[in-house]
C-alpha atoms as a PDB file:
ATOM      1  CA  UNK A   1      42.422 -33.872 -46.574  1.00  0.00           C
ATOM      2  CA  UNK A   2      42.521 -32.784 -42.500  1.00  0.00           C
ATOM      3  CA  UNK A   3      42.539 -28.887 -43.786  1.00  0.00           C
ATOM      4  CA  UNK A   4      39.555 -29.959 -46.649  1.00  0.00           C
ATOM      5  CA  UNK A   5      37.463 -31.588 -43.922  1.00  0.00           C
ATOM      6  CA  UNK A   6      38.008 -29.148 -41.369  1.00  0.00           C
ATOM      7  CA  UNK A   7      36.595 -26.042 -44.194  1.00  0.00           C
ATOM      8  CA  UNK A   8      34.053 -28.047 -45.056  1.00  0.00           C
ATOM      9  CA  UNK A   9      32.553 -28.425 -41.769  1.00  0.00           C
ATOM     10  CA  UNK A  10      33.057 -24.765 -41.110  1.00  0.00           C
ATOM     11  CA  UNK A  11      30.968 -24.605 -44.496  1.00  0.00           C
ATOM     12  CA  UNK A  12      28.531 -26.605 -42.969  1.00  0.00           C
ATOM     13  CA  UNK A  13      27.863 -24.879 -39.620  1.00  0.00           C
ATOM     14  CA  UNK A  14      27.808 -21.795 -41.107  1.00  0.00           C
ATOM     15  CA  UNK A  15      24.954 -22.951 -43.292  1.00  0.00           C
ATOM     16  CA  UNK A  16      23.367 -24.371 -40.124  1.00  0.00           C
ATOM     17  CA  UNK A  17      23.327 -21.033 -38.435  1.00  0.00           C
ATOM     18  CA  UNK A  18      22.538 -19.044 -41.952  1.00  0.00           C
ATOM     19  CA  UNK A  19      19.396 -21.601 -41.866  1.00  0.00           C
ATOM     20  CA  UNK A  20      18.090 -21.055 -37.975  1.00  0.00           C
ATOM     21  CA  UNK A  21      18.663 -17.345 -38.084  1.00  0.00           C
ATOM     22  CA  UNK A  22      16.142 -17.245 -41.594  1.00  0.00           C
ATOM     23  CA  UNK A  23      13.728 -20.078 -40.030  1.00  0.00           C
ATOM     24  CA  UNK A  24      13.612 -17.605 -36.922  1.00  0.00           C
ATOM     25  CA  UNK A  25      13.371 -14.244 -39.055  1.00  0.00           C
ATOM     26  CA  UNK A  26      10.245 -16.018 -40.880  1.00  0.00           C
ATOM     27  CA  UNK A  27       8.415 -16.902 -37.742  1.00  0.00           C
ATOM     28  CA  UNK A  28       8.916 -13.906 -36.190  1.00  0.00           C
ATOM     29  CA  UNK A  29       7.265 -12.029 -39.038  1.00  0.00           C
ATOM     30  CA  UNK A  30       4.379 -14.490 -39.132  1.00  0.00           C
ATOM     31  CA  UNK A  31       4.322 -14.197 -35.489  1.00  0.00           C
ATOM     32  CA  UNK A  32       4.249 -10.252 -35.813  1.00  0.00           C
ATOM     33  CA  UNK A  33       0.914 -10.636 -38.609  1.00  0.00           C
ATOM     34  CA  UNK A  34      -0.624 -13.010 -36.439  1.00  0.00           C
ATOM     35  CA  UNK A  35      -0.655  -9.862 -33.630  1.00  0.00           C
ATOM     36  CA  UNK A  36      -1.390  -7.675 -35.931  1.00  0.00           C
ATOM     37  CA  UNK A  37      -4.442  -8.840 -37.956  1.00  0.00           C
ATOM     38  CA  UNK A  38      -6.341 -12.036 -39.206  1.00  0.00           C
ATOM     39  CA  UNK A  39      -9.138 -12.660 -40.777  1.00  0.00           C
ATOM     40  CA  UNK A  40      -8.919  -9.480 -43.234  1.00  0.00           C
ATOM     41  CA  UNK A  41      -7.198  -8.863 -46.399  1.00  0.00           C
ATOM     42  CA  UNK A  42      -4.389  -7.126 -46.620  1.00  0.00           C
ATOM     43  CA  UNK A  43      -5.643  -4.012 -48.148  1.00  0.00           C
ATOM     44  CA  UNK A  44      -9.078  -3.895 -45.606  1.00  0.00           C
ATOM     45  CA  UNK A  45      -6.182  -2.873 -43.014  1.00  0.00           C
ATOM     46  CA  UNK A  46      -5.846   0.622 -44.451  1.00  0.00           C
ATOM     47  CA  UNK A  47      -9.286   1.018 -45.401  1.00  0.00           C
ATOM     48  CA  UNK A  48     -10.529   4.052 -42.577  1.00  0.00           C
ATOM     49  CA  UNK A  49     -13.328   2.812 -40.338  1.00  0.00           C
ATOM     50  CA  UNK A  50     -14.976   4.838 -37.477  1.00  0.00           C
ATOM     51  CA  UNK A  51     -12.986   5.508 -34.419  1.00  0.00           C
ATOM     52  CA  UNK A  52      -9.208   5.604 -36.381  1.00  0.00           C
ATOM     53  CA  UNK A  53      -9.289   9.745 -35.893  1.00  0.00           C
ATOM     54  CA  UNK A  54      -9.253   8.927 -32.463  1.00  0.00           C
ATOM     55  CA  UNK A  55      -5.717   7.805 -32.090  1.00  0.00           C
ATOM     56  CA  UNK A  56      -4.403   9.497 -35.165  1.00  0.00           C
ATOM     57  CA  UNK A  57      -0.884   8.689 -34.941  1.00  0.00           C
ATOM     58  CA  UNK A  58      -1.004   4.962 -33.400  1.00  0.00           C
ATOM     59  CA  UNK A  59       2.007   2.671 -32.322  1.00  0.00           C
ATOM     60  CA  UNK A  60       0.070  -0.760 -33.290  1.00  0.00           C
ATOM     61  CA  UNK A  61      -3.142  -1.214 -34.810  1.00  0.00           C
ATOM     62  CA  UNK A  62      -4.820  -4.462 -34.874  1.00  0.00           C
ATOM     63  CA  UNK A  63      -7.627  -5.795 -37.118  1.00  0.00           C
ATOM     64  CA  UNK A  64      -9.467  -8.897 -36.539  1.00  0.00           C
ATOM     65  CA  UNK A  65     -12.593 -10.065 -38.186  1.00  0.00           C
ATOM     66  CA  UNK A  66     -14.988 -13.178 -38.270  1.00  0.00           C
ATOM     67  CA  UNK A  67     -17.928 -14.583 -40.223  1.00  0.00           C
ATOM     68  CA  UNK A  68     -20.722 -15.483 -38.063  1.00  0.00           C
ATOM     69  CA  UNK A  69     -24.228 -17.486 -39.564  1.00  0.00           C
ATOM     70  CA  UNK A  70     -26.449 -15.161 -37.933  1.00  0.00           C
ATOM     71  CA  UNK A  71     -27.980 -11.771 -39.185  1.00  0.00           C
ATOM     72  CA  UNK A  72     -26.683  -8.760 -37.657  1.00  0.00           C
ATOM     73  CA  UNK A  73     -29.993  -7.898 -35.710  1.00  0.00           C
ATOM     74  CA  UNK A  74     -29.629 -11.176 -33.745  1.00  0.00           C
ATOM     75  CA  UNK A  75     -25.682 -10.396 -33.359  1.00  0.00           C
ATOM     76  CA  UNK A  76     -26.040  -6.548 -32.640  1.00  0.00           C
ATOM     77  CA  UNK A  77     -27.725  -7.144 -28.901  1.00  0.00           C
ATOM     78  CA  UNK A  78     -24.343  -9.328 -27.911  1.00  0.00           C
ATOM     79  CA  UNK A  79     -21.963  -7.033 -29.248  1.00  0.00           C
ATOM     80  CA  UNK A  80     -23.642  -3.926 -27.080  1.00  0.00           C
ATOM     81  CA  UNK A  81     -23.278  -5.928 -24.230  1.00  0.00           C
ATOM     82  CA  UNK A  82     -19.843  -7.148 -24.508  1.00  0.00           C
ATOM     83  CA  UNK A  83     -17.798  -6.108 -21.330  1.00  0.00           C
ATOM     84  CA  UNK A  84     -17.053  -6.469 -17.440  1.00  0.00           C
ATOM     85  CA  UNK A  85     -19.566  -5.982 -15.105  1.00  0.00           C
ATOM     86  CA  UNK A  86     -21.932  -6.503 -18.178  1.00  0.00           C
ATOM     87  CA  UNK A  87     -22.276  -9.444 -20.645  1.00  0.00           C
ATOM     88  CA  UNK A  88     -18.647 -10.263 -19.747  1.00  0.00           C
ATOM     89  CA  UNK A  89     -16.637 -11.554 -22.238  1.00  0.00           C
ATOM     90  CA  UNK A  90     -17.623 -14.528 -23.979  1.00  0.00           C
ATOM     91  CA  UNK A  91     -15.765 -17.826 -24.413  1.00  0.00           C
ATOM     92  CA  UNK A  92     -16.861 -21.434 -25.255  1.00  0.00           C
ATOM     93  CA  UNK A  93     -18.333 -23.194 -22.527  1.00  0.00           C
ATOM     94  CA  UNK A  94     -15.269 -25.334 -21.916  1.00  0.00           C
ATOM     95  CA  UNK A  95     -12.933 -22.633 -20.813  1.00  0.00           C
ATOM     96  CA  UNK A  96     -15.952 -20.918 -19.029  1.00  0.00           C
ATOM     97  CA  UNK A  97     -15.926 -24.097 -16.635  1.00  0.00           C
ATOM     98  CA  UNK A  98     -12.659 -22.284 -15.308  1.00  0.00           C
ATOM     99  CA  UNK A  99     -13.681 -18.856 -15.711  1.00  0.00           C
ATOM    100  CA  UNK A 100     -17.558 -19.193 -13.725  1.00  0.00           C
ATOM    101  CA  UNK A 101     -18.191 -16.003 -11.264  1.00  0.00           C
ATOM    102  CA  UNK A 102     -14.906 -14.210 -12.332  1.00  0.00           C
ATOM    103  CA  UNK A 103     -15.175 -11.144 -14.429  1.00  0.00           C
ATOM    104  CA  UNK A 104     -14.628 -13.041 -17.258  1.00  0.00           C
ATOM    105  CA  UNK A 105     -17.883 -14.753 -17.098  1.00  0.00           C
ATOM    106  CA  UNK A 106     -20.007 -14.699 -20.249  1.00  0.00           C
ATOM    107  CA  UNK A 107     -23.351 -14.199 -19.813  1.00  0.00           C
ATOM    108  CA  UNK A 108     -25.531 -16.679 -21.871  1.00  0.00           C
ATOM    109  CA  UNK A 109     -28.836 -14.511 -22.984  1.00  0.00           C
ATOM    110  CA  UNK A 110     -29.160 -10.838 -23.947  1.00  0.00           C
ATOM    111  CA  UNK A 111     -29.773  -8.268 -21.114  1.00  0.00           C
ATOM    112  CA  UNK A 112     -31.676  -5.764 -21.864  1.00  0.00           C
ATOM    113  CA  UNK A 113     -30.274  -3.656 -19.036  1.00  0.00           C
ATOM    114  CA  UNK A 114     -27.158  -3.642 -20.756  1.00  0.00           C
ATOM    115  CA  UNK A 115     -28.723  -2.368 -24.511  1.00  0.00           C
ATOM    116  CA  UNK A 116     -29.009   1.069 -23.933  1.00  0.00           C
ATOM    117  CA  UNK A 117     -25.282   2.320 -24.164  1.00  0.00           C
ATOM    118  CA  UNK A 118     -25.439   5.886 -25.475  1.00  0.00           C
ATOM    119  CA  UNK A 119     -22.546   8.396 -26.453  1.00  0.00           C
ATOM    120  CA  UNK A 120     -20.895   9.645 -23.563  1.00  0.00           C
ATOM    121  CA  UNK A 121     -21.575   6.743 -21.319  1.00  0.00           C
ATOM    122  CA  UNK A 122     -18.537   5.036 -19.021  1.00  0.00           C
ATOM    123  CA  UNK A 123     -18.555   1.667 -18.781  1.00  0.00           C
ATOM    124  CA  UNK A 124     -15.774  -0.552 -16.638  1.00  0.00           C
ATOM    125  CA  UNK A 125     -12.834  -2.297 -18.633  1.00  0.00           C
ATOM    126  CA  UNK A 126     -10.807  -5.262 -18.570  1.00  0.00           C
ATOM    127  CA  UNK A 127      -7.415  -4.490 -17.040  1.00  0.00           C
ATOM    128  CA  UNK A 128      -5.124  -3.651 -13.854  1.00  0.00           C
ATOM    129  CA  UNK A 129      -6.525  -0.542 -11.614  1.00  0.00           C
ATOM    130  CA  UNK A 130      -9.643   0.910 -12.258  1.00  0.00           C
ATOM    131  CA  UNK A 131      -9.707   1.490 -16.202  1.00  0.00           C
ATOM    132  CA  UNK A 132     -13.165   1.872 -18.302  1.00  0.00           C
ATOM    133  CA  UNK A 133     -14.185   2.671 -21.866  1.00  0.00           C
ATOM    134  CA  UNK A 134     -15.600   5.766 -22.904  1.00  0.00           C
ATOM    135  CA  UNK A 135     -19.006   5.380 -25.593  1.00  0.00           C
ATOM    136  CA  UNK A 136     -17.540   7.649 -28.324  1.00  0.00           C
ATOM    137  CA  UNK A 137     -19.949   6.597 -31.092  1.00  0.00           C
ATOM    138  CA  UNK A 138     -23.235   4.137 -31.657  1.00  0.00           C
ATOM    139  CA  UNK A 139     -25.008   3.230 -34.948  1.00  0.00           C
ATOM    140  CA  UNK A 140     -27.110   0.626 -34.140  1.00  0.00           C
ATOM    141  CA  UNK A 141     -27.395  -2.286 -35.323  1.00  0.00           C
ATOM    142  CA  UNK A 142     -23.840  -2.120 -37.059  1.00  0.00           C
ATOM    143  CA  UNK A 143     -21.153   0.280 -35.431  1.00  0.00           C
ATOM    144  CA  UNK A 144     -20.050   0.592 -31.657  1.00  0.00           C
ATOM    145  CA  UNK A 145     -16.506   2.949 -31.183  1.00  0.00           C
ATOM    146  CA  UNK A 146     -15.025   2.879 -27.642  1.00  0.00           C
ATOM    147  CA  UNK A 147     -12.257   4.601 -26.672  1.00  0.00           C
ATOM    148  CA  UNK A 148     -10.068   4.372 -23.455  1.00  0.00           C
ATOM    149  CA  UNK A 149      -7.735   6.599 -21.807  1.00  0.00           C
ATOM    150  CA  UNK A 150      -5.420   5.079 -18.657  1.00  0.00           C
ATOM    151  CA  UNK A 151      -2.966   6.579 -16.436  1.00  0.00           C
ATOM    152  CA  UNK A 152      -0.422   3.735 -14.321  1.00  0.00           C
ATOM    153  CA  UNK A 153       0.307   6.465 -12.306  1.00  0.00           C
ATOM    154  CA  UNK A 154      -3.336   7.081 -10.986  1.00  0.00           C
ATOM    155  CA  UNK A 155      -4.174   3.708 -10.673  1.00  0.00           C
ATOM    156  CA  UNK A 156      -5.411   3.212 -14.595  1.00  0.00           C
ATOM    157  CA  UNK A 157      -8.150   5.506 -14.343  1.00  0.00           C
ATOM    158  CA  UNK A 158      -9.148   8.047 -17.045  1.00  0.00           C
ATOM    159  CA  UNK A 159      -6.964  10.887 -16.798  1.00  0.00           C
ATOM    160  CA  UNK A 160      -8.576  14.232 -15.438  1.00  0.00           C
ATOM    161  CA  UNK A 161     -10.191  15.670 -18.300  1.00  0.00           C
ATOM    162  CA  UNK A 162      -9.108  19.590 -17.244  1.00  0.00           C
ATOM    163  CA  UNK A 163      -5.395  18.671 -17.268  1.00  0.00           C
ATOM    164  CA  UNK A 164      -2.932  18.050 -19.809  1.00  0.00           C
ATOM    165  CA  UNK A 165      -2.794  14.045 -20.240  1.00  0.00           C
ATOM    166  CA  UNK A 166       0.156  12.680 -18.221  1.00  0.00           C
ATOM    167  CA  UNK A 167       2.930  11.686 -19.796  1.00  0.00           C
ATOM    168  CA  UNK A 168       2.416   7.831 -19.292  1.00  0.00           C
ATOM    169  CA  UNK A 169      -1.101   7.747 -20.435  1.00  0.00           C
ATOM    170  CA  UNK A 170      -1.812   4.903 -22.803  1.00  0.00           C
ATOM    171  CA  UNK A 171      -4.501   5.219 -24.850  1.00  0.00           C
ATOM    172  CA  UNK A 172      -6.459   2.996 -27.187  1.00  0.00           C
ATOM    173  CA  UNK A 173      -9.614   2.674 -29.469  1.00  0.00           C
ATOM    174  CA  UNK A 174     -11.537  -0.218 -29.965  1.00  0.00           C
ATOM    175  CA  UNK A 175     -13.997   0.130 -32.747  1.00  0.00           C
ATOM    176  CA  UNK A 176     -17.035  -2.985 -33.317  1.00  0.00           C
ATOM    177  CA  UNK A 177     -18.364  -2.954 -36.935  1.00  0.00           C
ATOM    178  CA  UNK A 178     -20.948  -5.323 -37.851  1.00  0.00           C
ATOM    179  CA  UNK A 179     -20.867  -5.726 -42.303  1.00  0.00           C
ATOM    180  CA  UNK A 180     -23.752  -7.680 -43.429  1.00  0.00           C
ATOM    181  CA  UNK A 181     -22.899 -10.636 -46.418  1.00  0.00           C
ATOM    182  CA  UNK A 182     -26.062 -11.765 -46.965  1.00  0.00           C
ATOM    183  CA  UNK A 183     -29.299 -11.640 -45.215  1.00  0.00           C
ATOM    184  CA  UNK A 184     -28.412 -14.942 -42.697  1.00  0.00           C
ATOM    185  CA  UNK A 185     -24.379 -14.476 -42.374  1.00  0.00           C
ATOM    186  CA  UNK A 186     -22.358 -11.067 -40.899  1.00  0.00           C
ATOM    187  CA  UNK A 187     -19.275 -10.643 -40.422  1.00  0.00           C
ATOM    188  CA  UNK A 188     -17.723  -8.979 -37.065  1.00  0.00           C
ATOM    189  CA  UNK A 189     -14.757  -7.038 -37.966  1.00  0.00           C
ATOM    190  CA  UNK A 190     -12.906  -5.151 -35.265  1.00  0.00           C
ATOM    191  CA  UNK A 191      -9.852  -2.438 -35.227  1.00  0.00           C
ATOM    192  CA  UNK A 192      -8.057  -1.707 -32.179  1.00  0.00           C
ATOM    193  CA  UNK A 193      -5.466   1.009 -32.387  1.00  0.00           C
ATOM    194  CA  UNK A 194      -3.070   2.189 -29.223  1.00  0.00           C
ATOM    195  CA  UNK A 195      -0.536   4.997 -28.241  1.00  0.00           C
ATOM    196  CA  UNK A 196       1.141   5.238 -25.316  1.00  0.00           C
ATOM    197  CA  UNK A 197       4.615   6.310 -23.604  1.00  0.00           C
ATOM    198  CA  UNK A 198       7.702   5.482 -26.341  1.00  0.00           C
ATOM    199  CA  UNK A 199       9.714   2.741 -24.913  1.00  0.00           C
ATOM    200  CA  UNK A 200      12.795   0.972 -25.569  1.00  0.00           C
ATOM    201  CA  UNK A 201      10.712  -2.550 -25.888  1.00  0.00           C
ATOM    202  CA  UNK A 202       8.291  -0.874 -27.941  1.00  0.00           C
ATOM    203  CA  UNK A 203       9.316  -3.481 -30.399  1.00  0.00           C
ATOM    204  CA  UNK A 204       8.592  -6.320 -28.389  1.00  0.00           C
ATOM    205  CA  UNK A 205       5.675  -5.308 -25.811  1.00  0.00           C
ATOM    206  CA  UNK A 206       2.993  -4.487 -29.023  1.00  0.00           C
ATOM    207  CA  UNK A 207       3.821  -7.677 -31.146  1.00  0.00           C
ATOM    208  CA  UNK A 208       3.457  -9.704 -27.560  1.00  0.00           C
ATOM    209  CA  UNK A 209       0.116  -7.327 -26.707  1.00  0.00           C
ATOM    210  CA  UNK A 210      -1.186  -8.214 -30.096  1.00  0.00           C
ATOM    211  CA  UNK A 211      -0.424 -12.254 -29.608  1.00  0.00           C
ATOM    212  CA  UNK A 212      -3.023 -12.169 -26.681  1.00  0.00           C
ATOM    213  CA  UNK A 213      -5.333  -9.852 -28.424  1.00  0.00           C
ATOM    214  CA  UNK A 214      -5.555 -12.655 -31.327  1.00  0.00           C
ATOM    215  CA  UNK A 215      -6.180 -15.234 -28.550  1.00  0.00           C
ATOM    216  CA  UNK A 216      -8.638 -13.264 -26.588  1.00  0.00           C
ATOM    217  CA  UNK A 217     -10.757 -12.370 -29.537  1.00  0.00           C
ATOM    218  CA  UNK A 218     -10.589 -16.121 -31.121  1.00  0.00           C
ATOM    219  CA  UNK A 219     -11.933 -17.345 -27.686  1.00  0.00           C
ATOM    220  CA  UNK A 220     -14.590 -14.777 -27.966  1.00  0.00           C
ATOM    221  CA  UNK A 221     -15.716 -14.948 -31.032  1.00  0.00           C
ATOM    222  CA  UNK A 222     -15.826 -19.172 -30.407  1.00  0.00           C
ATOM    223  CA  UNK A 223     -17.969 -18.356 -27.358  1.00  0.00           C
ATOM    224  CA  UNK A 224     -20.231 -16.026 -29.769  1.00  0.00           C
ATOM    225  CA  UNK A 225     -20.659 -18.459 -32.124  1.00  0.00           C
ATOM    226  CA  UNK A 226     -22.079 -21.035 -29.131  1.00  0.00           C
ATOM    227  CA  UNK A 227     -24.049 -18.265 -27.999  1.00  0.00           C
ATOM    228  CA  UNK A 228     -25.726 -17.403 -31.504  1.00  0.00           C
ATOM    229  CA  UNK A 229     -26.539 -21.359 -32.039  1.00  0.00           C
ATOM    230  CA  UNK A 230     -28.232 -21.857 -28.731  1.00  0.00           C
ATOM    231  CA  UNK A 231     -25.376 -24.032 -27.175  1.00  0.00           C
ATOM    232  CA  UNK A 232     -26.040 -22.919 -23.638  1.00  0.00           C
ATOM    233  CA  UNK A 233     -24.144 -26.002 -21.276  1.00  0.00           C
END
């Protein structure tokens, strides 16, 4: 009876383990589509959009998307402004209480100093160093492609442009698509796709990378949203 117990807790455990290592296989791949895209259907992720030729052979691509109650016309002016040093990045007004006169700081009302982005233009970025986004394409009021090319060893900055990329370049595109649904509700759909030096934590660094991109762009588009309906605290 000793030798029946004794198997049968072995049984058990086993099945304990066999359990935990599936629970932990299942959140890891919801964990890994969370980073990778939400608010899209499955097959909208393979759909080409403007910008994808950019980075032709990415390591991660991530698609996020959003209705918002507004037209595009009245979303288009906040989306060209988006950025440091510019309209900031915007979040709801109670995270902003912690964010006020950093770079983070979302600016409240359109700037018309900031609406005339055209192709070519350099504008500063979010990140360590010195990094900024370069205006590769513009279709107002609908379609905004940036694309940004940073160097760790030269202090992030875009790479000379009559050299060879160095080898630890990372390099992404961030493309901003406004799709009308009807003539009062748009939806704000954006693709971010990134190369950069192969790495043995590859694997880990882009799913991580793509956990705070989901956060970052949930805050924004929250902050948006209080924008768009006049919530101004």
């Amino acid at each position: 009876m000793e030798e029946s117990g004794g198997f049968g807790g072995i049984i058990t455990g086993m099945q304990t383990i066999l359990f935990i290592l599936v629970l932990l296989v299942l959140i890891w791949l919801g964990l890994n589509r969370l980073a990778r895209h939400t608010g899209v259907r499955s097959q909208e992720v393979s759909l080409p959009l403007p910008g994808d030729d950019l980075i032709p052979e990415p390591d991660m691509i991530m698609d996020r998307a959003g209705v918002f109650a507004a037209p595009i016309q009245d979303v288009w002016p906040w989306v060209a402004q988006l950025g440091k040093s510019r309209g900031g990045w915007y979040c709801p007004a109670w995270l902003e209480r912690f964010t006020h006169d950093t770079d983070l700081s979302g600016r409240r009302r359109i700037e018309p100093a900031f609406q005339n982005l055209a192709v070519g233009d350099f504008i500063p970025e979010y990140g360590p160093g010195k990094p900024v986004f370069k205006v590769i394409h513009r279709e107002s009021p609908n379609t905004l492609v940036y694309l940004s090319a940073r160097s760790p060893s030269a202090n992030w900055t875009w790479p000379d442009p009559q050299k060879p990329f160095p080898a630890d370049v990372f390099q992404f595109s961030w493309a901003l698509i406004l799709q009308e649904i009807d003539p009062v509700h748009c939806r704000f759909y954006i693709r971010f796709r990134a190369k950069g030096k192969p790495s043995r934590l590859t694997w880990l660094v882009f799913p991580l990378a793509g956990l705070v991109d989901y956060l970052t762009i949930v805050l924004m588009f929250a902050g948006l949203r209080e924008r768009l309906a006049g919530k101004i605290t």
